[in-house]
Structures are given as structure tokens and as C-alpha cells.
Protein backbone atom coordinates (compact mmCIF):
# COMPACT_ATOMS: atom_id res chain seq x y z
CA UNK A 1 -10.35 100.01 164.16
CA UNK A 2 -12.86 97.36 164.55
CA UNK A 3 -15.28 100.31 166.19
CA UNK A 4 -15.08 102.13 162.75
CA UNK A 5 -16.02 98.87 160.77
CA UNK A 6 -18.67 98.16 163.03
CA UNK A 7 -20.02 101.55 162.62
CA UNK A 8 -19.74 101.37 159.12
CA UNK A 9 -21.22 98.09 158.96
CA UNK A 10 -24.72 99.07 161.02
CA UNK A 11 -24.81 101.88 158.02
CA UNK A 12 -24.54 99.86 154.88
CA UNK A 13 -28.15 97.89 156.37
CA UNK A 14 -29.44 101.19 154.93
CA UNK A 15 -27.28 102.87 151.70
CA UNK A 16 -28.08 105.40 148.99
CA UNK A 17 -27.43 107.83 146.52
CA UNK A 18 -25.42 108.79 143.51
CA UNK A 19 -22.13 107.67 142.77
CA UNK A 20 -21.18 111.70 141.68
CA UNK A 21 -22.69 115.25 142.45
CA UNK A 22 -23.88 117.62 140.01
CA UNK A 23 -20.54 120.00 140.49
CA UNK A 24 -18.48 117.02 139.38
CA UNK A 25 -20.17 116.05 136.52
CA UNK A 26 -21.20 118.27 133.23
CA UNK A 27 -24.36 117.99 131.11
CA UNK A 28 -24.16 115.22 128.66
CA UNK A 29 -23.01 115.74 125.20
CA UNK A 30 -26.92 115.60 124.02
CA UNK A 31 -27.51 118.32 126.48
CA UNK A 32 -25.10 120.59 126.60
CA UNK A 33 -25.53 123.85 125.62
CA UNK A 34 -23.68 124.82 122.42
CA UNK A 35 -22.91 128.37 123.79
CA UNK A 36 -20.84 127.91 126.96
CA UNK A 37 -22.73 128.30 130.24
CA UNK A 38 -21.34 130.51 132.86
CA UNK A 39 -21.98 129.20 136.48
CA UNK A 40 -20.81 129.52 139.63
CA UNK A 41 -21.58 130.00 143.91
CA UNK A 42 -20.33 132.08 146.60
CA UNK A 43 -20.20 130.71 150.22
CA UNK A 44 -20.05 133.90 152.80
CA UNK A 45 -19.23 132.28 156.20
CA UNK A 46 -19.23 133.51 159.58
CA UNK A 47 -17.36 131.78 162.63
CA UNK A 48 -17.55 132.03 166.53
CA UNK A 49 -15.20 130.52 168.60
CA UNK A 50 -13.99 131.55 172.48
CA UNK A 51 -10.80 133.54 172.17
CA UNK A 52 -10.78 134.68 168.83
CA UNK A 53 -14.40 135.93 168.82
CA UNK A 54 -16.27 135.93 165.13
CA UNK A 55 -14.25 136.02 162.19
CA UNK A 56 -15.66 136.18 158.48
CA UNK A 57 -14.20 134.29 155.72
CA UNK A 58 -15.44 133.85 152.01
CA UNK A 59 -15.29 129.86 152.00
CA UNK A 60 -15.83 129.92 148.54
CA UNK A 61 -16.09 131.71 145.62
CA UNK A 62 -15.85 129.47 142.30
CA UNK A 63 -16.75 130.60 138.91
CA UNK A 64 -16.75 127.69 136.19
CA UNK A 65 -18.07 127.38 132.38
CA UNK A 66 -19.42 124.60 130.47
CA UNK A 67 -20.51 123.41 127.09
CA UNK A 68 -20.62 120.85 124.46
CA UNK A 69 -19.49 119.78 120.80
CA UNK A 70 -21.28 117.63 118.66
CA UNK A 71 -22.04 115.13 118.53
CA UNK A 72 -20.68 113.72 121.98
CA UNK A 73 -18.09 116.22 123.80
CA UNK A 74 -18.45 118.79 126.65
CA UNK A 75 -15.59 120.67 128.60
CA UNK A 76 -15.67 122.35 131.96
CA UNK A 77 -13.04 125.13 133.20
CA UNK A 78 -13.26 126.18 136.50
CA UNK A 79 -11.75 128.66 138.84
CA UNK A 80 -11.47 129.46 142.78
CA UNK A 81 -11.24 133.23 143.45
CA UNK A 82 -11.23 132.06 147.45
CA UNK A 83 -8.27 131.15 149.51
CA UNK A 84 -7.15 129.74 152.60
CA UNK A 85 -7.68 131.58 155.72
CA UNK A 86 -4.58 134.14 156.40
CA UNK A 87 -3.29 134.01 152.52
CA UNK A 88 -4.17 136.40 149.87
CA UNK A 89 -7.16 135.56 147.33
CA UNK A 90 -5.26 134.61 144.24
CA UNK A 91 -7.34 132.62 141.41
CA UNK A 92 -6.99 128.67 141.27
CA UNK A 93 -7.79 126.46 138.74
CA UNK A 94 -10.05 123.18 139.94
CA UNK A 95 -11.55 121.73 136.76
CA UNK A 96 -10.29 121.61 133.22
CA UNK A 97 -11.33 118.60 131.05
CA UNK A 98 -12.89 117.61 128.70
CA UNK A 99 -14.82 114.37 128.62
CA UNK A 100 -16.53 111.91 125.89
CA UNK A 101 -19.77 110.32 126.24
CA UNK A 102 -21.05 106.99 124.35
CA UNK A 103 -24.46 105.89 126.17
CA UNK A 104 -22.69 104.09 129.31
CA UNK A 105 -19.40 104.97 128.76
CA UNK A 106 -17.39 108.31 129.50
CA UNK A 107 -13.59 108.99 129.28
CA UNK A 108 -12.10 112.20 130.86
CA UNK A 109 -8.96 114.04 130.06
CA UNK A 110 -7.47 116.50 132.47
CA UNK A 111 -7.59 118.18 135.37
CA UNK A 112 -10.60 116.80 137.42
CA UNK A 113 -11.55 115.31 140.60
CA UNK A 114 -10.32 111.75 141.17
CA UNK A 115 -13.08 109.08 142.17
CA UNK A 116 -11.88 108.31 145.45
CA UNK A 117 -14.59 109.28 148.55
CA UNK A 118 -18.12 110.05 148.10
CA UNK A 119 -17.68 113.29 149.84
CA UNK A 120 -15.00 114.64 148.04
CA UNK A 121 -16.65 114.05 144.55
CA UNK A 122 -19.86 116.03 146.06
CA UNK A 123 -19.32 119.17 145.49
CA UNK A 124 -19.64 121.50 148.83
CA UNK A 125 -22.25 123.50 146.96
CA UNK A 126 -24.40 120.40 147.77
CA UNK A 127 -22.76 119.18 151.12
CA UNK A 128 -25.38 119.09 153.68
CA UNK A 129 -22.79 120.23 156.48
CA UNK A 130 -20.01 123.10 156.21
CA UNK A 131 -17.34 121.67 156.25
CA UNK A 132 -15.89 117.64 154.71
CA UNK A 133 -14.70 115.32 157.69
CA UNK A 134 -11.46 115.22 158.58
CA UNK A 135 -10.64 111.67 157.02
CA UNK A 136 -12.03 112.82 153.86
CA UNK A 137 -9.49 116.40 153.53
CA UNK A 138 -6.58 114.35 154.59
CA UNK A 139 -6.80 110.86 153.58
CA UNK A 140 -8.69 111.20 150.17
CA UNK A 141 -6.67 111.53 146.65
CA UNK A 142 -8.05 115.14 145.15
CA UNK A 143 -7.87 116.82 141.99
CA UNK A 144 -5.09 115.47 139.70
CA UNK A 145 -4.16 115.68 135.63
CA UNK A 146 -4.44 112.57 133.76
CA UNK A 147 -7.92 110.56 132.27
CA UNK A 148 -10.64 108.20 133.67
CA UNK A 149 -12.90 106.27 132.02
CA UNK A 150 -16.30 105.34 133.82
CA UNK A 151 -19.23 102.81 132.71
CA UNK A 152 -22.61 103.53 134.47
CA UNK A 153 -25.88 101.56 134.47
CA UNK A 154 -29.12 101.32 136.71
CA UNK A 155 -26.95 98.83 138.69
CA UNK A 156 -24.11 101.31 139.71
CA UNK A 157 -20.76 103.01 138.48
CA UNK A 158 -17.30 101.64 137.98
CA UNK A 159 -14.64 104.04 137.55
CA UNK A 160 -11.07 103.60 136.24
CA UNK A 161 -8.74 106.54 136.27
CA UNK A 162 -4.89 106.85 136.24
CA UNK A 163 -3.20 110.78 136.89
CA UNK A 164 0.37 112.21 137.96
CA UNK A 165 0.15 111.41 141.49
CA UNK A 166 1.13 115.43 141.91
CA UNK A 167 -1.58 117.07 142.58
CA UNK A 168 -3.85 120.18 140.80
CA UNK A 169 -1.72 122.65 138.35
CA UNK A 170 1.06 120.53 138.62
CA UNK A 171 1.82 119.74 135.00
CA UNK A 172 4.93 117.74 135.04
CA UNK A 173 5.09 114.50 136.72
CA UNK A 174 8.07 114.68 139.03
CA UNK A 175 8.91 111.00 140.00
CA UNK A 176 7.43 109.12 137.08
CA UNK A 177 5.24 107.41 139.96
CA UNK A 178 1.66 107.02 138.32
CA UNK A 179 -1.66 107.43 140.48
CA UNK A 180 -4.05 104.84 140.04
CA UNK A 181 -7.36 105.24 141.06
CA UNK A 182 -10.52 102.95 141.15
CA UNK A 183 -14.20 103.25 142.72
CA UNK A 184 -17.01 100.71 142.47
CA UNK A 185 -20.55 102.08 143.64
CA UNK A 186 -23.46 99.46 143.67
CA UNK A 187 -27.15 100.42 143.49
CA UNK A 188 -29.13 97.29 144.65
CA UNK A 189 -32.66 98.69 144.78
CA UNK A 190 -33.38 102.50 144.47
CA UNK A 191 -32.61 104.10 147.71
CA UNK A 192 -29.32 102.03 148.42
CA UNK A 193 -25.70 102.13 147.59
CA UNK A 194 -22.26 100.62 148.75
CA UNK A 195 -19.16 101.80 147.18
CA UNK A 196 -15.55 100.86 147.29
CA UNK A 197 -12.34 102.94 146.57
CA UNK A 198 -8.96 102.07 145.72
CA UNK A 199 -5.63 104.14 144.85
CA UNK A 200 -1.99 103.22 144.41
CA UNK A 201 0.64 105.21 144.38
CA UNK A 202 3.97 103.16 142.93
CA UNK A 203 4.32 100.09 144.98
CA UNK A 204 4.64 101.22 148.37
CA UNK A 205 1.24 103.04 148.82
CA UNK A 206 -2.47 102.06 149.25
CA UNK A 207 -5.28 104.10 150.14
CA UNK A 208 -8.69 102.42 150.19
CA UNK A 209 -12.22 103.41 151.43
CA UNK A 210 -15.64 102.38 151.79
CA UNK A 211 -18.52 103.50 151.82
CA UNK A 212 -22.47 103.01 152.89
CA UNK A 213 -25.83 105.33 151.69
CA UNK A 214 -29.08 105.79 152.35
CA UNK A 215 -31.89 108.19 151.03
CA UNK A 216 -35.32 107.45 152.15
CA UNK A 217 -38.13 109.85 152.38
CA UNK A 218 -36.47 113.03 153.94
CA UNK A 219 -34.23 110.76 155.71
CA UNK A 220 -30.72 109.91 154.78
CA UNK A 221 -27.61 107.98 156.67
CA UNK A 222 -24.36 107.73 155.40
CA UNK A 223 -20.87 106.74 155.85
CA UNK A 224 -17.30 106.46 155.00
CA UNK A 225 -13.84 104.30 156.37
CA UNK A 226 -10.74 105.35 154.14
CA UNK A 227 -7.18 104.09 155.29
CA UNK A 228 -3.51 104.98 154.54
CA UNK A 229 -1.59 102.35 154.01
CA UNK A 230 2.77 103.05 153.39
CA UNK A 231 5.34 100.36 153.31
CA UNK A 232 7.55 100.23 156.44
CA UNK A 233 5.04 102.53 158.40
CA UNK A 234 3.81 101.05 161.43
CA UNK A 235 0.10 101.54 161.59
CA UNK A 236 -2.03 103.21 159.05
CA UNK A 237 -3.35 106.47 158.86
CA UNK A 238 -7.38 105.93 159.25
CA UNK A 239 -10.57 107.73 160.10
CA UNK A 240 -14.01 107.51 159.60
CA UNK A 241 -17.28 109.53 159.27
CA UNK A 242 -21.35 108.81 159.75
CA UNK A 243 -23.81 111.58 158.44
CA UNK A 244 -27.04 111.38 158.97
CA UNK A 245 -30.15 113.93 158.13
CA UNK A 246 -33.57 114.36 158.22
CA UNK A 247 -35.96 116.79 156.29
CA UNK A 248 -38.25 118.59 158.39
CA UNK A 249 -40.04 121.11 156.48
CA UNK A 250 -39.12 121.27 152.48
CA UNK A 251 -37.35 124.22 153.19
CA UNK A 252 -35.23 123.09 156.61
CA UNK A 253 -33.16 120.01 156.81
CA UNK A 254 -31.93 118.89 160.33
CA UNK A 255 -28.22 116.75 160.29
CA UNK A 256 -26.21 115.37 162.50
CA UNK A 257 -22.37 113.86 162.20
CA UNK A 258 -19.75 112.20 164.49
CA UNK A 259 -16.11 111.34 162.53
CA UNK A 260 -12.94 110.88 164.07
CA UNK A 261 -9.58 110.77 162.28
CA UNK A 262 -6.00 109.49 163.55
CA UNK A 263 -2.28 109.27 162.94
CA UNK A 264 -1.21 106.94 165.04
CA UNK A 265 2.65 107.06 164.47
CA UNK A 266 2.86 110.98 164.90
CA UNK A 267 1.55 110.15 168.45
CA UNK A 268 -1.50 110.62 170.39
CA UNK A 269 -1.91 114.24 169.62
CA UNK A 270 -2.35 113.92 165.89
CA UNK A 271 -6.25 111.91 167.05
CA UNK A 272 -9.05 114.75 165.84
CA UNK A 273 -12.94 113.89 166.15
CA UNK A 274 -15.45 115.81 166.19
CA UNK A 275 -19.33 116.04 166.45
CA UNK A 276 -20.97 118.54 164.54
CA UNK A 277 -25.19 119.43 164.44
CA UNK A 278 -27.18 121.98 162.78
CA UNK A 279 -29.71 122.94 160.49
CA UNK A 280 -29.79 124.07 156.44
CA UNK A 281 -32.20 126.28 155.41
CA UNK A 282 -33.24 126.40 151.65
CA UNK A 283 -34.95 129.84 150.79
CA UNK A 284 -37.37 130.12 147.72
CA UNK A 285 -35.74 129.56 144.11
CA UNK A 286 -33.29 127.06 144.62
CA UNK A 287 -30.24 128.81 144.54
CA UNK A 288 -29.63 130.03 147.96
CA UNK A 289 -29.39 128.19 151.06
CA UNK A 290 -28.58 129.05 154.95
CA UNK A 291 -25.92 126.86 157.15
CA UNK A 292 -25.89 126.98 160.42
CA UNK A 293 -23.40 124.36 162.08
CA UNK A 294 -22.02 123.76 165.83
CA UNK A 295 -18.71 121.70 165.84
CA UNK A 296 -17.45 120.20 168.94
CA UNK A 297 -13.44 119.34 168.45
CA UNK A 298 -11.57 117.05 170.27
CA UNK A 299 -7.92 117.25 169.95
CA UNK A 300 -4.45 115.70 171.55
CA UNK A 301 -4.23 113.70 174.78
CA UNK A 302 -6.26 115.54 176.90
CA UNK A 303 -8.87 115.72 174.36
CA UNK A 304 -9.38 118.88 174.79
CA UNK A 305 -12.65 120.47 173.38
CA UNK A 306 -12.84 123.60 171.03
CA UNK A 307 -16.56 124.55 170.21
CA UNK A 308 -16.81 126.33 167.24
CA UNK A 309 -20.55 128.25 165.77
CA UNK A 310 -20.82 128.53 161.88
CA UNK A 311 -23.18 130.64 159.89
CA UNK A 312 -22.57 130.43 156.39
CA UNK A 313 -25.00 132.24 153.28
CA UNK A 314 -24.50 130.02 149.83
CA UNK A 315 -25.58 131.31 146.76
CA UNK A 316 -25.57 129.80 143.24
CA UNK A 317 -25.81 131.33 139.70
């Protein structure tokens, strides 16, 4: 564990960016369109691995609305038409809220993203790599009904939320256990940020993470440490992630990640990392961009390595 805090430490010398992504967030109440907006992207991926061969998935395919009401509400709905690999496409709702803005303050009521993990409040429209670490999908709190509120200044972002604890669509709360969730981003001077997350589920069970940016002319580093912490469990569940990037051309972005995620009580074989390279293109207009990812995946004991080739076409509208 210290390796991961060490790593994470040598990233938070340089730190940047936003507390949350565009997908996350709607237009303000000032600027939100009075008509809803109809949005959206569609992620066509292709995969290569030995054995299998090439197999084609649609990653993504989310459709979502917007708007506002005077003077100082907007709403979002949104909806996944994708599914996981081997299931039948079957709509999903992600986002229903609506949220409340007052100069620096915002409250949210809904279904929404919790503000746990940098990565998993970017949307993957905007993810500079195909697919979130591993620590992220596992260990990070995700969508959830309940309300947040959120202050923001030049200085950073605090966040406050408390939900269910049961996940997306489910609208009952089964146990009565609340989920509390907190982040704390801080903005120094303009290309840096450090961020802290917190969430607490009952008494028994803490999940916290942290976090280290950097966005500096074309260049960017990043990372992220999130831990699992259950009463009478051993060891935690922990992993860790460092991202980095560099713009080549203003159309082709170079990146470059190494993460590595483990379970230590389900044994060896539950310890995943993996190293992952490639290169985004961005074509004319904005709205479409090119992914083009190798993964290298250890896995169990042996470590043993599964390469895996991704091309993926994203479009937005």
C-alpha cells in the first residue's frame, strides 16, 4: 500500500482540473434553454483479443434531455439504450434530477451521480481512455436517489450528499441504512487540484479516495487511491490509478495509464492491473472522436497476461 501512496504522492507535485465533467453537470438556471434540449452520444467499439478474435459491442448509446425554469431550476433525464456484453439492450435510466442554483450554491434531488472519484463523475464521453480503471468500477459509490448540496468558488468545490445506499432505479430503501457521501476538491493556482472523497455506509463501512491533477499546456497527469474499508474484514479492498497524456497535434492526443486493483481476502487471484496506451483522435467539429487503446491485463497468481486491441468511434449530438 505504501507503493500506491507514494505514487500518488509524486502526482499531487503537479494537479489539475475540474471538480465535475460536462455530462454530470447541466447548464445553469441563467442558461438553460427554456425548451428542453435533446442530447446524446453513441460509442461503436471494436475489440481484438487472441482466442475470441474481434468482437463488436455498442459501449454506449445514451440519449438525455435538459432544460430550465425560471428563475433558477434545470432538470436532466437520461437514458442508456446500451447493455452489458451478452444481455439484451433494454433502456436504463442514469440521470433524473432536478437541481437549484443560487450563485455558489446548488442542491440536487434525485437520481444522479454521487461525488465520490474524479473518474466516475467524468462522463466517458470525455474520458481520454476507453475504458475507467478497475478501482474506480468497483470501489467507487455510483448513481444513487437522494440530494446533494455543493458550494463552488475559484478556490474549489465541496460537496455534501446523502442517498439510499441502493443503487440506480432502486426506489425504496431496503435496510434504512443511509449513504453518505462527501468530496472536497482544492484549486490552489489554475492548473492544480487535490481532492478528497468520503462515503459511509451505516457504521460498519468506509470508502475513501484521493485524488491528484494536472493540466498544463497539452500535458496532463493524474491520479486516484480509493479504499474499502468493512468492519471485521481483514484487509481492505484498495487500488489505484495514474493517467497521464500529452497533446500532440490539436487533433491527436497520446495517453498512457498503469492501475492495479486488489482484494486481498478473496485471495491472490482477485489482484487485476493493467497497463493500457493509445492514441484519441478528434476529427473536425467537435463531436466525433477516434479511440484506439492496447490493454495489457494481469490477472491471478501467475499473473497471467491477456492483451486486448480497442477501436472505438464516439459520436455526440
Amino acid at each position: 500500500m505504501r507503493r500506491q501512496f507514494l505514487l500518488l504522492a509524486g502526482v499531487s507535485l503537479f494537479a489539475a482540473s475540474p471538480a465535475f465533467a460536462a455530462d454530470s453537470t447541466p447548464a445553469t438556471a441563467a442558461s438553460a434553454p427554456a425548451v428542453p434540449k435533446l442530447g446524446g452520444y453513441v460509442q461503436a467499439r471494436e475489440t481484438f483479443q487472441d482466442g475470441p478474435g474481434l468482437t463488436g459491442t455498442i459501449n454506449r448509446a445514451r440519449v438525455f434531455m435538459t432544460g430550465g425554469v425560471k428563475p433558477a431550476f434545470t432538470y436532466r433525464v437520461a437514458v442508456e439504450f446500451s447493455a452489458p456484453s451478452g444481455t439484451s439492450a433494454t433502456p436504463s435510466l442514469r440521470d433524473a434530477y432536478i437541481r437549484w442554483t443560487h450563485e455558489w450554491f446548488t442542491a440536487t434531488g434525485g437520481q444522479s451521480k454521487t461525488p465520490f472519484s474524479r473518474e466516475f463523475i467524468t462522463s466517458l464521453a470525455d474520458l481520454e481512455v476507453a475504458d475507467r480503471s478497475f478501482a474506480v468500477d468497483s470501489l467507487a459509490t455510483k448513481r444513487d436517489i437522494g440530494v446533494m448540496g455543493e458550494a463552488t468558488d475559484q478556490w474549489g468545490t465541496l460537496s455534501l450528499g446523502v442517498f439510499n445506499g441502493e443503487g440506480q432505479n432502486v426506489i425504496t430503501n431496503r435496510d434504512s441504512t443511509q449513504l453518505v457521501v462527501g468530496r472536497a476538491v482544492v484549486r490552489p493556482i489554475a492548473p492544480m487540484s487535490l481532492g478528497g472523497d468520503i462515503a459511509l455506509t451505516g457504521s460498519n463501512r468506509r470508502k475513501i479516495g484521493a485524488e491528484a491533477n494536472i493540466d498544463y499546456r497539452g500535458a496532463f497527469l493524474r491520479g486516484e487511491y480509493i479504499a474499502d474499508r468493512l468492519d471485521g474484514r481483514e484487509r481492505d479492498d484498495f487500488g489505484w490509478y495514474i493517467l497521464g497524456g500529452y497533446r500532440i497535434l490539436p487533433w491527436l492526443q497520446a495517453i498512457a495509464r498503469d492501475e492495479d486493483f486488489e482484494r486481498p481476502t478473496a485471495g491472490p487471484a482477485r489482484r487485476i492491473s493493467r497497463l493500457t496506451g493509445g492514441l484519441n483522435f478528434d476529427l473536425p467539429g467537435g463531436q466525433t472522436r477516434a479511440i484506439l487503446n492496447y490493454e495489457g491485463t494481469k490477472t491471478g497468481v501467475a499473473r497471467t497476461l491477456t492483451d486486448y486491441w480497442i477501436a472505438q468511434l464516439q459520436v455526440k449530438f
